[in-house]
N, C-alpha and C. Protein backbone atom coordinates (compact mmCIF):
# COMPACT_ATOMS: atom_id res chain seq x y z
N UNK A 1 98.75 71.23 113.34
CA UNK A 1 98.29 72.60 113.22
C UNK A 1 97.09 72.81 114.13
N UNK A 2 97.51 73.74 115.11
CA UNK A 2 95.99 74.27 116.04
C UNK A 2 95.35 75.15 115.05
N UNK A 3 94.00 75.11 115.47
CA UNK A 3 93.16 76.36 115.00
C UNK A 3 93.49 77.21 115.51
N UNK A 4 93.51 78.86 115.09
CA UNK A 4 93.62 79.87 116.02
C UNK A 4 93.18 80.90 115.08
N UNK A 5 91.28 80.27 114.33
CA UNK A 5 91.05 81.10 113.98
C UNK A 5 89.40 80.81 113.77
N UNK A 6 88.12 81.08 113.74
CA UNK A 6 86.94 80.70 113.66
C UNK A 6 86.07 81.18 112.56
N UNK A 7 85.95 80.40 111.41
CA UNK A 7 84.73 80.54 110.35
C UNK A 7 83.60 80.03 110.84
N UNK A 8 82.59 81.44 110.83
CA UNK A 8 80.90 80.95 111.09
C UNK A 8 80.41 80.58 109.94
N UNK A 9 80.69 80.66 108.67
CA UNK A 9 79.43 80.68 107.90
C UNK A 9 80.46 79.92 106.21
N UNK A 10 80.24 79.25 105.53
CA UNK A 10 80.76 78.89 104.30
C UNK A 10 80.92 79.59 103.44
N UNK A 11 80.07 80.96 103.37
CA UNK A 11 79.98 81.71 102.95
C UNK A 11 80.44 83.24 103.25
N UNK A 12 81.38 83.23 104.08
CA UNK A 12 81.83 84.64 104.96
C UNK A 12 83.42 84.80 104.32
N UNK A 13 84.07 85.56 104.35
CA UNK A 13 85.10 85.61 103.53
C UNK A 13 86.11 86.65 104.67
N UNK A 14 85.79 86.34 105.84
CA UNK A 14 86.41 86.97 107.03
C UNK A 14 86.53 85.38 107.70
N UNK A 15 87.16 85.95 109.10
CA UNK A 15 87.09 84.55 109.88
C UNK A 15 88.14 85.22 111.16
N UNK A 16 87.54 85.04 112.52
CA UNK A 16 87.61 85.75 113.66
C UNK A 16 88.75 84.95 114.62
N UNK A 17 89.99 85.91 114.73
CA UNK A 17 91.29 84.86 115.32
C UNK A 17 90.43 85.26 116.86
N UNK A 18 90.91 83.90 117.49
CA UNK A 18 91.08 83.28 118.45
C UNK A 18 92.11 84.07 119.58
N UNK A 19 92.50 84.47 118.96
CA UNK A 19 93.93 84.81 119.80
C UNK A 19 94.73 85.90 119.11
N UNK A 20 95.76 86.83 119.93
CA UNK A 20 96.31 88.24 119.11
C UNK A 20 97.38 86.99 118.07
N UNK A 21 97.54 87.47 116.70
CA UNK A 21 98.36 87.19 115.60
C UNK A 21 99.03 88.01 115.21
N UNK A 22 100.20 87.70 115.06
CA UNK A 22 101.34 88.34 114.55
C UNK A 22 101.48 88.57 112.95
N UNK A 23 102.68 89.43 112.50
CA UNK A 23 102.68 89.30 111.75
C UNK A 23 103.63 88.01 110.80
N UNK A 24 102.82 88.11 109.57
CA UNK A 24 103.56 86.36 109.38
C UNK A 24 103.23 85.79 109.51
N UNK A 25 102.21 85.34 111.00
CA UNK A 25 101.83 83.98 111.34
C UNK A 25 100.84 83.20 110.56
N UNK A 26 101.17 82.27 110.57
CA UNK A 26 99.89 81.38 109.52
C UNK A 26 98.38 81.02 111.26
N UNK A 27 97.54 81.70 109.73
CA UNK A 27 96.15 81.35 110.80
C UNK A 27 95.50 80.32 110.31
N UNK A 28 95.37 79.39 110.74
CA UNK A 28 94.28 78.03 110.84
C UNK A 28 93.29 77.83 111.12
N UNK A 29 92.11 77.98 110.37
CA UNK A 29 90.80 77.86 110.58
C UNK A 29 90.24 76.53 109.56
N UNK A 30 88.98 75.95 109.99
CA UNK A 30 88.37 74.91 109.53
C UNK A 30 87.07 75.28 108.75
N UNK A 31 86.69 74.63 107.39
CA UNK A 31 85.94 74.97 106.87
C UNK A 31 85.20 73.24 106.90
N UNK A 32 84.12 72.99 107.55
CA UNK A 32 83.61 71.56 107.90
C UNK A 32 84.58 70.54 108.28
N UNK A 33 85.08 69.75 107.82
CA UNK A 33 86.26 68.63 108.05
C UNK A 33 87.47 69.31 107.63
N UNK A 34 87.72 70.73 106.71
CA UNK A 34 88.81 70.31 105.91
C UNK A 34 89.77 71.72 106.97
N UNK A 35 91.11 71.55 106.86
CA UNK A 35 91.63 72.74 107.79
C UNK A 35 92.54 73.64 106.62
N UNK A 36 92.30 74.80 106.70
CA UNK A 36 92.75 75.79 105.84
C UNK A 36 93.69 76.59 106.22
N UNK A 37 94.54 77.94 105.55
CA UNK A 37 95.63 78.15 106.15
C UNK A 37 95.98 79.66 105.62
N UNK A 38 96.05 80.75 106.44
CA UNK A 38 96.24 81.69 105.54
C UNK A 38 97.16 82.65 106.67
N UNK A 39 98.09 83.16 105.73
CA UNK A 39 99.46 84.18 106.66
C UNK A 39 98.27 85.49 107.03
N UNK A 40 98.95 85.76 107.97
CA UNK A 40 98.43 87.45 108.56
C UNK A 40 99.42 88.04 107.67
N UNK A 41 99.60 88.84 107.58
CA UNK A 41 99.89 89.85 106.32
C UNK A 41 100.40 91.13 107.62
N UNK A 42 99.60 91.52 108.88
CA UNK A 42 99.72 92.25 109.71
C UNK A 42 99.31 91.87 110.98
N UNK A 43 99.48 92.42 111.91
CA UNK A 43 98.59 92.03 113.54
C UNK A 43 97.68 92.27 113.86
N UNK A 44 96.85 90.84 113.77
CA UNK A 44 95.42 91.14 114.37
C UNK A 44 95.04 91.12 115.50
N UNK A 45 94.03 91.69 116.45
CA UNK A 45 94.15 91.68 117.67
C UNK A 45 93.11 90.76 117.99
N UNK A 46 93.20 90.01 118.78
CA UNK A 46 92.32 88.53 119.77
C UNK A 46 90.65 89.38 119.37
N UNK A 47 90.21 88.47 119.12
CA UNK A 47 88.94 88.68 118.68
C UNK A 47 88.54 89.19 117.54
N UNK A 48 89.35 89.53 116.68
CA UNK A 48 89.30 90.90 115.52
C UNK A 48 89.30 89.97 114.44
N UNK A 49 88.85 90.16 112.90
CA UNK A 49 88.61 89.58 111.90
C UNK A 49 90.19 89.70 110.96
N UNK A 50 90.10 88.51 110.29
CA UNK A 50 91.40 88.44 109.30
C UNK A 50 90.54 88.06 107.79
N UNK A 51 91.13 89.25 106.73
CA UNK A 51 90.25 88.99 105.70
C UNK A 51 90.83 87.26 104.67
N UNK A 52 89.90 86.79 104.76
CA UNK A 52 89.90 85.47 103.88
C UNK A 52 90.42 85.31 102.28
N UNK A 53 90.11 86.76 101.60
CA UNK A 53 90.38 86.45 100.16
C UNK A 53 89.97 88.19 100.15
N UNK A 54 90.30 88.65 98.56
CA UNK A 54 90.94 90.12 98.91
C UNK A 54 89.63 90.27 98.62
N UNK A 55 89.07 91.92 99.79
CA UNK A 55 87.58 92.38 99.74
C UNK A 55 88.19 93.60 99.09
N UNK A 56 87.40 94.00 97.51
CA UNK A 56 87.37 94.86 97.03
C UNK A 56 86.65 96.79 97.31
N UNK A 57 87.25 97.79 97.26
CA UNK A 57 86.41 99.00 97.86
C UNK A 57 84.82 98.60 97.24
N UNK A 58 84.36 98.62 98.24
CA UNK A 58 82.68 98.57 98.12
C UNK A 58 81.92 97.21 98.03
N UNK A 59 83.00 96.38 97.96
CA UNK A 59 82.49 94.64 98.30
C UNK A 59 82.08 94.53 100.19
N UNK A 60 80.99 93.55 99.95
CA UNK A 60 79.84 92.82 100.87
C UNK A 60 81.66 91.97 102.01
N UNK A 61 81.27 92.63 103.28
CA UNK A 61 82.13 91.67 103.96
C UNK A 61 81.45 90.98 105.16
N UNK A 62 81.69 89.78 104.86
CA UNK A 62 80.63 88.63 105.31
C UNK A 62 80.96 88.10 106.40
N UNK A 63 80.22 87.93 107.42
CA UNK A 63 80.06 86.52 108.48
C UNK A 63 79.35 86.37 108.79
N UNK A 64 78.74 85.33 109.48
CA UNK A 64 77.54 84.29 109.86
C UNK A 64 76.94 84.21 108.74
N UNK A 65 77.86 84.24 107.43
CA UNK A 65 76.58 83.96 106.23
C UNK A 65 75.94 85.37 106.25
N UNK A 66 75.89 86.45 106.64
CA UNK A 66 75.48 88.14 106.60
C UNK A 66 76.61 88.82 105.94
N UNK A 67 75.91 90.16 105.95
CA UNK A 67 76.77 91.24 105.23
C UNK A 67 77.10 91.70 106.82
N UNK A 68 78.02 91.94 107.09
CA UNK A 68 78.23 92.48 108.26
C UNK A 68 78.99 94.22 107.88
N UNK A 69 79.33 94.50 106.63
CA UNK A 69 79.75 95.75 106.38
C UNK A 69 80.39 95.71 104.87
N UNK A 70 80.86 96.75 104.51
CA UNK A 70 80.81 97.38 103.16
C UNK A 70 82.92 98.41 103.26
N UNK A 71 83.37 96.81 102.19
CA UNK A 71 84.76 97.73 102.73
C UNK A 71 84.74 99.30 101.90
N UNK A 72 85.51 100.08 102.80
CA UNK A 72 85.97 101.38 102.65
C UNK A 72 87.07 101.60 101.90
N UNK A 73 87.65 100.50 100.65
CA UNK A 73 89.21 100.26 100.72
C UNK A 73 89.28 99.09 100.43
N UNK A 74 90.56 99.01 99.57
CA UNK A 74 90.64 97.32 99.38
C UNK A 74 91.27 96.69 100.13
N UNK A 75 90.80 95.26 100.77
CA UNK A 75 91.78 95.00 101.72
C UNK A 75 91.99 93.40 101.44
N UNK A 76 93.55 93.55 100.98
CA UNK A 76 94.16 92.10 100.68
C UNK A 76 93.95 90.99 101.53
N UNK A 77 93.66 89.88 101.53
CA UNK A 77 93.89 88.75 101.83
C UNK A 77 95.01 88.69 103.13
N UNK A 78 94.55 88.61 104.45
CA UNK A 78 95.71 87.95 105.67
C UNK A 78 95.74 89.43 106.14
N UNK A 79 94.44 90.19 105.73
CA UNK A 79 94.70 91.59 106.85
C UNK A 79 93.60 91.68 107.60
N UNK A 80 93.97 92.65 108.65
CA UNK A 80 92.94 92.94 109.40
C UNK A 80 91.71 93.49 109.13
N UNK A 81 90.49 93.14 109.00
CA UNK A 81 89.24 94.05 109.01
C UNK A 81 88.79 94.89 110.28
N UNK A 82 88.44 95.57 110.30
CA UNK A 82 87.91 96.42 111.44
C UNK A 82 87.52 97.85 111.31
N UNK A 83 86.94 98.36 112.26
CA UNK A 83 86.07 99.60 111.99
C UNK A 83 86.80 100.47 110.60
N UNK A 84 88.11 100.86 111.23
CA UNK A 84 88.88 101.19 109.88
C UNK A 84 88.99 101.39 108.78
N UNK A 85 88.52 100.47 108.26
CA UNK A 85 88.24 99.74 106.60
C UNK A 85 87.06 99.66 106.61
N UNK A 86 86.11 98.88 107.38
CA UNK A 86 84.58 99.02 106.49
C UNK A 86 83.73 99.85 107.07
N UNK A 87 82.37 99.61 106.97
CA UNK A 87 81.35 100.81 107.55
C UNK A 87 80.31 100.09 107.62
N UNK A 88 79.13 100.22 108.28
CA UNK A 88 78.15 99.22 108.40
C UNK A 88 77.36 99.89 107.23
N UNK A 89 76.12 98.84 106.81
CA UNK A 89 75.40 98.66 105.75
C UNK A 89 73.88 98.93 106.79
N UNK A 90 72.99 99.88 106.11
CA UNK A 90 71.77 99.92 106.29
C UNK A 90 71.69 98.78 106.22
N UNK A 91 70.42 97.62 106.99
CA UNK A 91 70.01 97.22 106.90
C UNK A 91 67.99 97.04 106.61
N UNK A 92 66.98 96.26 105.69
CA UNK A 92 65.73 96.51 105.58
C UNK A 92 65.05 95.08 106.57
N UNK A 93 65.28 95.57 108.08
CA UNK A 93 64.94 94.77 109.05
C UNK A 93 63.05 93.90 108.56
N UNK A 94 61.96 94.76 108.52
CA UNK A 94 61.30 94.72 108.03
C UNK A 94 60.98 94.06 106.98
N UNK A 95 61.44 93.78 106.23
CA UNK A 95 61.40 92.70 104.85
C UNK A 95 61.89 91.64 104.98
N UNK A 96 62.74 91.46 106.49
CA UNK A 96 63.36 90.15 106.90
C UNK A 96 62.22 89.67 107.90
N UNK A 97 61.55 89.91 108.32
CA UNK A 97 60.61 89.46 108.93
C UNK A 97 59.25 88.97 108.60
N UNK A 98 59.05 87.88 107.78
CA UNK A 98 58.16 86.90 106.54
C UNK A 98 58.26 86.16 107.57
């Protein structure tokens, strides 16, 4: 099994294909040593996020260990995330800077 898919963070519940995915295809990404496995559900396009486990309307959608946005919609497990579905999250830049 190749990878043809990239988790930044242990904690992110997205994970960024490598390459355009079809539908059907099983995506392979690594979580430290161990290699994991999840169908696209739809076509994702090369660079674009595939959701990890189902993000509920108004659930935190994560990478690098961040909130990177706030889904719009529930979106099952082996689909695409993208502008579409979530929306970015204010961020309090200022209080991150301690």
């Amino acid at each position: 099994m190749k990878v043809n898919a990239l988790l930044m963070d242990e904690n992110d519940n997205v994970a960024t294909c490598i390459r355009k995915i079809e539908t059907g295809e099983a995506v392979h990404y690594r979580l430290g040593e161990e290699l994991f496995t999840i169908l696209a559900m739809e076509e994702i396009p090369y660079c674009h996020k595939i959701s990890l486990a189902d993000i509920k309307k108004g659930g935190a959608v994560m990478k690098y260990g961040e909130i990177i946005g706030e889904a719009q919609q529930d979106i099952p497990a082996g689909h695409w995330v993208s502008h579409r579905n979530i929306s970015s999250v204010p961020r309090d830049y200022e209080s991150e800077l301690l």
